[in-house]
C-alpha atoms as a PDB file:
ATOM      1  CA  UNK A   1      -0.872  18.913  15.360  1.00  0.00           C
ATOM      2  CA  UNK A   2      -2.458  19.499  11.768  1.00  0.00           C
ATOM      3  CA  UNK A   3      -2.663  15.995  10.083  1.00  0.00           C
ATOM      4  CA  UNK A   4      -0.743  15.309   6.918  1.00  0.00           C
ATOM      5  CA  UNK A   5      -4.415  14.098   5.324  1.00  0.00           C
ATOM      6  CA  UNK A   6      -7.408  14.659   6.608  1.00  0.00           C
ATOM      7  CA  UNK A   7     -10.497  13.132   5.138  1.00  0.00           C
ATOM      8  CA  UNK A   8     -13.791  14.702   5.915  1.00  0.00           C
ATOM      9  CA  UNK A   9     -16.958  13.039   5.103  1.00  0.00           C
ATOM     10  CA  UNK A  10     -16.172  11.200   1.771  1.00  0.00           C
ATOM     11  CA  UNK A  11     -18.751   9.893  -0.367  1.00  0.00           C
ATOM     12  CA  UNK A  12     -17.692   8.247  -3.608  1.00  0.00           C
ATOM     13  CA  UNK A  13     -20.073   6.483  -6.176  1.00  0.00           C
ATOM     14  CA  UNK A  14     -20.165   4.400  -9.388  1.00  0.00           C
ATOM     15  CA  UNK A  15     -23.490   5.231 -10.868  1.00  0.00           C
ATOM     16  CA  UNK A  16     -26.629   5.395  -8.443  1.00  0.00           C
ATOM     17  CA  UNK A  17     -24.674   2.891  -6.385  1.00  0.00           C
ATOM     18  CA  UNK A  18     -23.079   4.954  -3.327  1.00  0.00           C
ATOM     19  CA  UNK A  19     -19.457   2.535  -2.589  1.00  0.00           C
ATOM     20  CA  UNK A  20     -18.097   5.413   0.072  1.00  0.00           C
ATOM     21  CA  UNK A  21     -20.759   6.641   2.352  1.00  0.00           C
ATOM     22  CA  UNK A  22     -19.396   9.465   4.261  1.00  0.00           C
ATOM     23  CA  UNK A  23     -16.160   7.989   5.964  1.00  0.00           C
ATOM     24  CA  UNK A  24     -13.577  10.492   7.598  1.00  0.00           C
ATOM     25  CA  UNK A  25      -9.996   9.479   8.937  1.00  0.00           C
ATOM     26  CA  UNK A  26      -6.890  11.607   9.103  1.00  0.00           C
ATOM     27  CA  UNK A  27      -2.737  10.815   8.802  1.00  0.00           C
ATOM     28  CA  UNK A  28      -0.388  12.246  10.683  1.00  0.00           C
ATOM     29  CA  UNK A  29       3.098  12.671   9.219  1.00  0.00           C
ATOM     30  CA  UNK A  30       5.039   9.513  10.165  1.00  0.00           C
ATOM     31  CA  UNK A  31       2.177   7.487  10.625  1.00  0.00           C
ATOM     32  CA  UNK A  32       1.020   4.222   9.058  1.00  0.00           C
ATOM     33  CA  UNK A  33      -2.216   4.350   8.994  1.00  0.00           C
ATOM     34  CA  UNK A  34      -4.088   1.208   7.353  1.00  0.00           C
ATOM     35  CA  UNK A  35      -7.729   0.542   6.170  1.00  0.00           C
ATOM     36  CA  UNK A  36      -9.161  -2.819   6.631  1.00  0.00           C
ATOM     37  CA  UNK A  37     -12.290  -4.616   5.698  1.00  0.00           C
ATOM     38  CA  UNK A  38     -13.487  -7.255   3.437  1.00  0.00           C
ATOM     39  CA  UNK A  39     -13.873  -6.930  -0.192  1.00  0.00           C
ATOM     40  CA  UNK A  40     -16.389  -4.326  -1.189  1.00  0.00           C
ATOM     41  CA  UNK A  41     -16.193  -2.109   1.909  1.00  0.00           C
ATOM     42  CA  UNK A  42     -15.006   1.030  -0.405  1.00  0.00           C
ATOM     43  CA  UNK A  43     -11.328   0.403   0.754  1.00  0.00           C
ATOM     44  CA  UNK A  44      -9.746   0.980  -3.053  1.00  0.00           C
ATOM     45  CA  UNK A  45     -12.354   3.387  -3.990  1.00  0.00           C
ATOM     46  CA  UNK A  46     -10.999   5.545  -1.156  1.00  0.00           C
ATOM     47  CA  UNK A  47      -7.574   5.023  -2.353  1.00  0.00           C
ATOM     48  CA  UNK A  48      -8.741   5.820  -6.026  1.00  0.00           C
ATOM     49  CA  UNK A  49     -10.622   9.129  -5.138  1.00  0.00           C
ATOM     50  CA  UNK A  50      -7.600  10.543  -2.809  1.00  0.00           C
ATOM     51  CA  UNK A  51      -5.078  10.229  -5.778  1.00  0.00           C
ATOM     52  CA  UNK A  52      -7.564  11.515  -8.018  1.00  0.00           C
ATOM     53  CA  UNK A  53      -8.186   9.122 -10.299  1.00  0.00           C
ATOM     54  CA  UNK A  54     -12.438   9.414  -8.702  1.00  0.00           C
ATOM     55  CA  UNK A  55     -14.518  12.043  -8.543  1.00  0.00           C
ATOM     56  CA  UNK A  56     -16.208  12.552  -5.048  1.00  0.00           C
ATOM     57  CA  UNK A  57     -19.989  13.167  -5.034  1.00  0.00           C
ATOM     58  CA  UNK A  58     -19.311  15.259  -1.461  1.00  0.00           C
ATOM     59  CA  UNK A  59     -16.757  15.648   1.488  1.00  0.00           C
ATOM     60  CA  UNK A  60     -13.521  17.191   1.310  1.00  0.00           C
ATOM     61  CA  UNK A  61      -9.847  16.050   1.291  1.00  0.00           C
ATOM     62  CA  UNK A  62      -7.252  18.087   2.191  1.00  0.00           C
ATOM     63  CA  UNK A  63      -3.141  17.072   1.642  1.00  0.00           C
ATOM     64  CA  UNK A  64      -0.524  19.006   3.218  1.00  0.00           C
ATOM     65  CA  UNK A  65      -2.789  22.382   3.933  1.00  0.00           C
ATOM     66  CA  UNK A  66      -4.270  22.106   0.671  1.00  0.00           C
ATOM     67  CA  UNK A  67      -7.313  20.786  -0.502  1.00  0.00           C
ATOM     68  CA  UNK A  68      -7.234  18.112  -3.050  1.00  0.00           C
ATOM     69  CA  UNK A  69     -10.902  17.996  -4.606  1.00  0.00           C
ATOM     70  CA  UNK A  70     -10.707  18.732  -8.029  1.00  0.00           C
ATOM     71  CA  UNK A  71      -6.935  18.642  -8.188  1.00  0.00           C
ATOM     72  CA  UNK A  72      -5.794  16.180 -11.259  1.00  0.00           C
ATOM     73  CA  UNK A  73      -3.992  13.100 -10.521  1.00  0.00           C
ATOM     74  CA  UNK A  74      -0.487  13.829 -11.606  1.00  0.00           C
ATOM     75  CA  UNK A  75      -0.707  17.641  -9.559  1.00  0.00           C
ATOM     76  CA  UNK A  76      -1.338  15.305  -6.365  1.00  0.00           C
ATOM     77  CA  UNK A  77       1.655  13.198  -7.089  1.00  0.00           C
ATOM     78  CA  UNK A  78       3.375  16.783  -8.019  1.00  0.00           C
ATOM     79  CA  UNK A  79       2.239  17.469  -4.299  1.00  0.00           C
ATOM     80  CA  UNK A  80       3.720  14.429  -2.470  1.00  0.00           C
ATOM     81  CA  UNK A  81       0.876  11.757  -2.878  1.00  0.00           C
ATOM     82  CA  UNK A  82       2.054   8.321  -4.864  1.00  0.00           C
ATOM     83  CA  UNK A  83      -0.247   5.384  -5.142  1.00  0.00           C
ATOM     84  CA  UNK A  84       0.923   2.207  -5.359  1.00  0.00           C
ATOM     85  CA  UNK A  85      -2.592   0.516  -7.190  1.00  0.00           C
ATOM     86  CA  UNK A  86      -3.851  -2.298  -6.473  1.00  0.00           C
ATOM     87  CA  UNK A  87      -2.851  -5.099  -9.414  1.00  0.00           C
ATOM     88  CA  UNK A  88       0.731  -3.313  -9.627  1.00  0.00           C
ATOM     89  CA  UNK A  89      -0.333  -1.468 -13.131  1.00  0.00           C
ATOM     90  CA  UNK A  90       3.627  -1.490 -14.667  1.00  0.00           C
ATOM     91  CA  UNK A  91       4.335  -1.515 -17.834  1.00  0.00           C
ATOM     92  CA  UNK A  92       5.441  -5.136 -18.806  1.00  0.00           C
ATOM     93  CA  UNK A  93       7.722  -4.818 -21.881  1.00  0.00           C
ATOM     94  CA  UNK A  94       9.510  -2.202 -19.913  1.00  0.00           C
ATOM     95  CA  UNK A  95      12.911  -3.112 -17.717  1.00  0.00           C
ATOM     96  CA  UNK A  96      12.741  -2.712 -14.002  1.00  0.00           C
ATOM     97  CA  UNK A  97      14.651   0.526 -14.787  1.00  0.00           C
ATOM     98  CA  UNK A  98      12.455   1.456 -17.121  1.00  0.00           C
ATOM     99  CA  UNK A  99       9.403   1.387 -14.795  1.00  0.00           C
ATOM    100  CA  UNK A 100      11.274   3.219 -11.906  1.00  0.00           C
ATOM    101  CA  UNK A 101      12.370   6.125 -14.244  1.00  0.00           C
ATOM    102  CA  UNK A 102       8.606   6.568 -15.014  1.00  0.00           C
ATOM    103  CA  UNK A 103       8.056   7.032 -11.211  1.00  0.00           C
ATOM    104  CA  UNK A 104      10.020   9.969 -11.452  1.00  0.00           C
ATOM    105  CA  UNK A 105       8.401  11.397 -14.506  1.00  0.00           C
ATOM    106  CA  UNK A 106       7.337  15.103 -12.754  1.00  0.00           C
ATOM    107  CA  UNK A 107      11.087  15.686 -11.882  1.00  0.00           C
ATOM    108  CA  UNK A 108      13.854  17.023 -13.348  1.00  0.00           C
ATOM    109  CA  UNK A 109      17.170  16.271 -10.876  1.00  0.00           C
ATOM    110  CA  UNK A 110      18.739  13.524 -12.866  1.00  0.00           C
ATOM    111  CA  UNK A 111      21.426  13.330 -10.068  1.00  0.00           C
ATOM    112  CA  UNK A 112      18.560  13.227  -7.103  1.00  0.00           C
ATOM    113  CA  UNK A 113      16.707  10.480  -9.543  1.00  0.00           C
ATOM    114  CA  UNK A 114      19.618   8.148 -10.385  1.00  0.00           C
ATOM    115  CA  UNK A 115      20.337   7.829  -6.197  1.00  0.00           C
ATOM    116  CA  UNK A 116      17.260   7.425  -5.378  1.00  0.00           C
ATOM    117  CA  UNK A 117      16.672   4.105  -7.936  1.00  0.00           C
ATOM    118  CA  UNK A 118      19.767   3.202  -6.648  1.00  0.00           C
ATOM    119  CA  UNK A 119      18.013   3.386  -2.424  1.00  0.00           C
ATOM    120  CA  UNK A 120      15.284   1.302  -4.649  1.00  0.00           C
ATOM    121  CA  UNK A 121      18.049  -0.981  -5.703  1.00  0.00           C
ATOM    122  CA  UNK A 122      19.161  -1.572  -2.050  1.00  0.00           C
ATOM    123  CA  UNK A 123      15.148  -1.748  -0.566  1.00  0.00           C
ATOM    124  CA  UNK A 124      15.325  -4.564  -2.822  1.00  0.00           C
ATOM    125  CA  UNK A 125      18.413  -5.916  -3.992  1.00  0.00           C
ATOM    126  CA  UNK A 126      16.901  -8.499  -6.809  1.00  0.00           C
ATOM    127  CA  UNK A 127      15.449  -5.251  -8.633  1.00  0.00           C
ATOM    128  CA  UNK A 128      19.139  -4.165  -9.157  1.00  0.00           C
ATOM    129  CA  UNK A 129      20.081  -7.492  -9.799  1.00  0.00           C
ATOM    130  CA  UNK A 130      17.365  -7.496 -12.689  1.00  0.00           C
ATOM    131  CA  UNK A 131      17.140  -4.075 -13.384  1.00  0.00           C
ATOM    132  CA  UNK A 132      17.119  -4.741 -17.648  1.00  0.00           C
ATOM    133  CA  UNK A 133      14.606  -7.630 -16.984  1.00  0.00           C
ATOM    134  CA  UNK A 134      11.168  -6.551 -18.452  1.00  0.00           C
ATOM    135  CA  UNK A 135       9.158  -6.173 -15.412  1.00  0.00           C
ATOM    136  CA  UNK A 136       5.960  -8.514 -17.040  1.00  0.00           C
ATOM    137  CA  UNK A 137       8.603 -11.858 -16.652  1.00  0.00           C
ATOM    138  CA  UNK A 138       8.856 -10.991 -12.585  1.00  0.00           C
ATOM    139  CA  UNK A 139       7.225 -13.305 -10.128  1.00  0.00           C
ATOM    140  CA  UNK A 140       4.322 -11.583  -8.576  1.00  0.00           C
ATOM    141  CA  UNK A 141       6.645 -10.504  -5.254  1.00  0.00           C
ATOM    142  CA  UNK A 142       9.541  -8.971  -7.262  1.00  0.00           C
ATOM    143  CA  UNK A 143       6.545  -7.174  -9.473  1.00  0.00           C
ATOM    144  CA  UNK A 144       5.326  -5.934  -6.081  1.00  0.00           C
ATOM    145  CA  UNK A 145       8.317  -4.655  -5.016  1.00  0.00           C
ATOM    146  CA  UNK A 146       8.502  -2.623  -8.214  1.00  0.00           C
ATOM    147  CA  UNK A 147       5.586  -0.995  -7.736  1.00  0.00           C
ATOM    148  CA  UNK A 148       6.025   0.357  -4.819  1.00  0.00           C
ATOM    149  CA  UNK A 149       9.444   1.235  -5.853  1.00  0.00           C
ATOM    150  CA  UNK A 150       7.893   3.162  -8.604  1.00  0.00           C
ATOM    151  CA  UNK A 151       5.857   4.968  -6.161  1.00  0.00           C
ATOM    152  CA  UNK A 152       8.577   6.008  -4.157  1.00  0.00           C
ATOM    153  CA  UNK A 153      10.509   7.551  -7.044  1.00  0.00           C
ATOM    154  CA  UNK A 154       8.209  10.343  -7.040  1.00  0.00           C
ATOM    155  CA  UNK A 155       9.984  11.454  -3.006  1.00  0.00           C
ATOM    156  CA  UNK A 156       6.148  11.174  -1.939  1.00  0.00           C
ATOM    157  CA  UNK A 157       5.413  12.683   1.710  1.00  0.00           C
ATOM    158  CA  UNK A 158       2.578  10.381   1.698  1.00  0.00           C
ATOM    159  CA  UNK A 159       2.816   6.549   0.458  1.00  0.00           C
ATOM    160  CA  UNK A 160      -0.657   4.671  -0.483  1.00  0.00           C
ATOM    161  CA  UNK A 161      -0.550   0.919  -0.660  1.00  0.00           C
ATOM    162  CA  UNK A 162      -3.463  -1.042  -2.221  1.00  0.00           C
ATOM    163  CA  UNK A 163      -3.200  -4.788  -1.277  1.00  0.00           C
ATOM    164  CA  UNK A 164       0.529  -5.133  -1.578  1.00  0.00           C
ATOM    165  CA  UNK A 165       0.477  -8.695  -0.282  1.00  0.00           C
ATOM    166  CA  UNK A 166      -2.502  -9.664  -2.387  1.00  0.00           C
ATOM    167  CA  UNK A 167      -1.315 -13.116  -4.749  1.00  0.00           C
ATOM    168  CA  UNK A 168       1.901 -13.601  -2.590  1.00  0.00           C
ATOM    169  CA  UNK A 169       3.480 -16.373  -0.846  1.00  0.00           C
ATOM    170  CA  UNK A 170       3.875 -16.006   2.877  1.00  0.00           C
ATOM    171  CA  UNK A 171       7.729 -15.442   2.888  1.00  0.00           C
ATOM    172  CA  UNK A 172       7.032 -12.833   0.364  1.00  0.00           C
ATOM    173  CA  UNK A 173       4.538 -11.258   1.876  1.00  0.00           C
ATOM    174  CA  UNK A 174       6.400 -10.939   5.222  1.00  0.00           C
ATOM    175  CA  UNK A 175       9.128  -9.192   3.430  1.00  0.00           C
ATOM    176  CA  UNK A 176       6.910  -6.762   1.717  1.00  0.00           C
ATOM    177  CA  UNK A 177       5.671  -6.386   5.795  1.00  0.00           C
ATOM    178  CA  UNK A 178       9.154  -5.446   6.563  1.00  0.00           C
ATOM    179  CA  UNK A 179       9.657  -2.969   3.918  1.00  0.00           C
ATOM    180  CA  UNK A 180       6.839  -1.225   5.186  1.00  0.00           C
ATOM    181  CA  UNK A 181       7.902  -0.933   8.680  1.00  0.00           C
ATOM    182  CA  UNK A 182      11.822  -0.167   7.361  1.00  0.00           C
ATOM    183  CA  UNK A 183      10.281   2.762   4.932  1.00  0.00           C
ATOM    184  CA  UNK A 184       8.283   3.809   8.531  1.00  0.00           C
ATOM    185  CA  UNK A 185      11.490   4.025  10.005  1.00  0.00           C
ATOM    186  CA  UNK A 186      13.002   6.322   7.449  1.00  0.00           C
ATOM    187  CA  UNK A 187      10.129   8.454   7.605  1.00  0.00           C
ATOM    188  CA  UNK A 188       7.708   7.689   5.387  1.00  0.00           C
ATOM    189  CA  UNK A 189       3.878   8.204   6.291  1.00  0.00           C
ATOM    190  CA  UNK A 190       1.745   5.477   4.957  1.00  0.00           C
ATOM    191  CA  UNK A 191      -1.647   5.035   4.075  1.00  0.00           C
ATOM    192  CA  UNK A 192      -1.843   1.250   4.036  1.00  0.00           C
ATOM    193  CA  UNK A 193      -4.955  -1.064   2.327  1.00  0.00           C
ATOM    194  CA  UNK A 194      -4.691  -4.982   3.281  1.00  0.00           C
ATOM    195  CA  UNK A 195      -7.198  -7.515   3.183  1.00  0.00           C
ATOM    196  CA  UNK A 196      -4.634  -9.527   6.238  1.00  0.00           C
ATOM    197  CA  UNK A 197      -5.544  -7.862   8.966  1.00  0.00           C
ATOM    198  CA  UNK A 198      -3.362  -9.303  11.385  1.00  0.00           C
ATOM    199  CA  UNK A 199      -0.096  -8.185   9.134  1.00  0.00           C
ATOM    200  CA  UNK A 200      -1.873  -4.521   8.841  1.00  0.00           C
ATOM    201  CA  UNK A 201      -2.814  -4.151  12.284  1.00  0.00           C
ATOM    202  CA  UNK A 202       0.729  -5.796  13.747  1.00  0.00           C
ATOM    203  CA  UNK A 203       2.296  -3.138  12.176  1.00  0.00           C
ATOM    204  CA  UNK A 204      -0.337   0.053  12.495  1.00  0.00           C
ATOM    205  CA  UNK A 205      -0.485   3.300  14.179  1.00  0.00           C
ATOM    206  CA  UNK A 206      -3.928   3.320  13.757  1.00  0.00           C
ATOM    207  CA  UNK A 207      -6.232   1.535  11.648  1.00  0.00           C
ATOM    208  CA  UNK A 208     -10.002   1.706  10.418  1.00  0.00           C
ATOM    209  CA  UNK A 209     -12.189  -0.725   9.965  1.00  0.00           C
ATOM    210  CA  UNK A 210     -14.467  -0.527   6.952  1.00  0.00           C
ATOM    211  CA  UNK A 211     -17.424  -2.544   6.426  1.00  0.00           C
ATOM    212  CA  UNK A 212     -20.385  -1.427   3.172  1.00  0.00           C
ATOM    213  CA  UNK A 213     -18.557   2.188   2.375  1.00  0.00           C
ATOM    214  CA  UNK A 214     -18.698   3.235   6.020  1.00  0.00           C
ATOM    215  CA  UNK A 215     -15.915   3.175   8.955  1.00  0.00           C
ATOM    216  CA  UNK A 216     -17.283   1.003  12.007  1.00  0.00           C
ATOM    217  CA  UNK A 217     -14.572   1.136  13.887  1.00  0.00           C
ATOM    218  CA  UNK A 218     -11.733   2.951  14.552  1.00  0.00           C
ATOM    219  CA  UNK A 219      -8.510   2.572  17.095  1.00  0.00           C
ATOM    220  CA  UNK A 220      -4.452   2.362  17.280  1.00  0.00           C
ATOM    221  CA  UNK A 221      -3.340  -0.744  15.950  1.00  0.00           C
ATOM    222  CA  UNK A 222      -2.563  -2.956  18.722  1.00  0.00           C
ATOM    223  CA  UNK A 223      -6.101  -2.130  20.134  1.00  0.00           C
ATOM    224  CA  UNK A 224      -8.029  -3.237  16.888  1.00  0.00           C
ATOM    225  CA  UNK A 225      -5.630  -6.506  17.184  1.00  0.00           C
ATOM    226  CA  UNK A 226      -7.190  -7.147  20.316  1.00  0.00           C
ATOM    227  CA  UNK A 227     -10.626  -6.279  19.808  1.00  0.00           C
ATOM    228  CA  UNK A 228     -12.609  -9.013  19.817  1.00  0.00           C
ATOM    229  CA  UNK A 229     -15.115  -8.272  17.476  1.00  0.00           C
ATOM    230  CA  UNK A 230     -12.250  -7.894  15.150  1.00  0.00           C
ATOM    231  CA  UNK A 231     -10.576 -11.445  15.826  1.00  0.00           C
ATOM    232  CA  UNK A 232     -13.483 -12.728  15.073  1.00  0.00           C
ATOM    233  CA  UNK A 233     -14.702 -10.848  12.021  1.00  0.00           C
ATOM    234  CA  UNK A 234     -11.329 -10.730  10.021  1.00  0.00           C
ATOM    235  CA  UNK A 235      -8.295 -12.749  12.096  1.00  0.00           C
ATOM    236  CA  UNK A 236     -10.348 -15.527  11.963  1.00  0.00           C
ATOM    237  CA  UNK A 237     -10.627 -16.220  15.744  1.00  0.00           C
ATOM    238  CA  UNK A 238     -13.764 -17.590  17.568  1.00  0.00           C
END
């Protein structure tokens, strides 16, 4: 089966200082696939390049048959690739509804756009509930949950989360876990960077572990949970 993205030797870097040194991965449609490591280990950079926003000194990234170097950020979201950024990045003096009509700023089905803030509205009922609230008053959960709602707006065939948990509490950070596995379930692939490994992992396909801009190791899921050198490195295990 041809992946959905395939990554192939990625290097990425700020300056003379190399933050991505030649990593490849792939995502298969369906999939959550999640990148872990501590902070440093070129998890975001990798994020920021595939949506475009970085230029990559080599490799080659290709999205749905089609190779993305060189490709400006809003043709990759044109192509099916949303990124929810790390730091949520909405607009704060705009209402919920505001922010979610910007997610769907490439298309032009007002019908198809209006249901599908309304499916955002039932992923998370206190968006509807606030939807003429200006997003910048919203605890850090429900500001969360609106960026990735924004995200989705675009009908992406591939979803990237950077640190959606970062900053919450732990019952909102298990819910954000659960929206993850519930948009699995409808069929969304997911690219998926978390600094809690045991919530990424529990919930993984397969996952990567990054350490200095390189991929060390490599396995589904429930095999990285149980990988001792893992426990010990990032579960905080002995």
């Amino acid at each position: 089966m041809t992946a959905l993205l395939e990554v192939e030797d990625l290097r990425v870097a700020y300056g003379k200082i190399e933050a991505v040194k030649g990593i490849s991965f792939s995502v298969e449609a369906g999939q959550v696939v999640t990148l872990i490591g501590t902070n440093g280990a070129g998890k975001t950079t990798t994020l920021r390049t595939l949506s475009g926003l970085l230029k990559p000194l080599a490799g080659k990234i290709t999205f749905d048959g089609q190779v993305l170097n060189g490709v400006g950020p809003h043709k990759i979201v044109e192509r099916g690739l949303a990124h929810s950024p790390e730091g949520r990045r909405l607009f704060p003096r705009l209402t919920i509804a505001e922010n979610l009509q910007l997610g769907a700023f490439l298309r032009k089905d007002g019908a198809g756009i209006d249901r599908d803030i309304q499916r955002i509205y039932e992923l998370f009922p206190i968006l509807g509930e606030r939807r003429k609230q200006a997003s910048g008053t919203l605890s850090g959960g429900e500001q969360q949950m609106l960026a990735m709602g924004r995200a989705l707006m675009s009908r992406p065939k591939l979803l990237m989360l950077d640190e959606p948990s970062m900053g919450l509490s732990p019952i909102m950070m298990q819910k954000i876990m659960e929206t993850i596995t519930e948009l699995r379930s409808q069929g969304t692939t997911i690219l998926l960077v978390e600094q809690n490994a045991q919530a990424a992992l529990s919930l993984a396909d397969h996952g990567h572990v990054m350490e200095i801009g390189r991929i060390v190791l490599s396995g589904t899921g429930r095999d990285l949970l149980h990988d001792e050198s893992v426990r010990k490195a990032y579960l905080g295990e002995d």
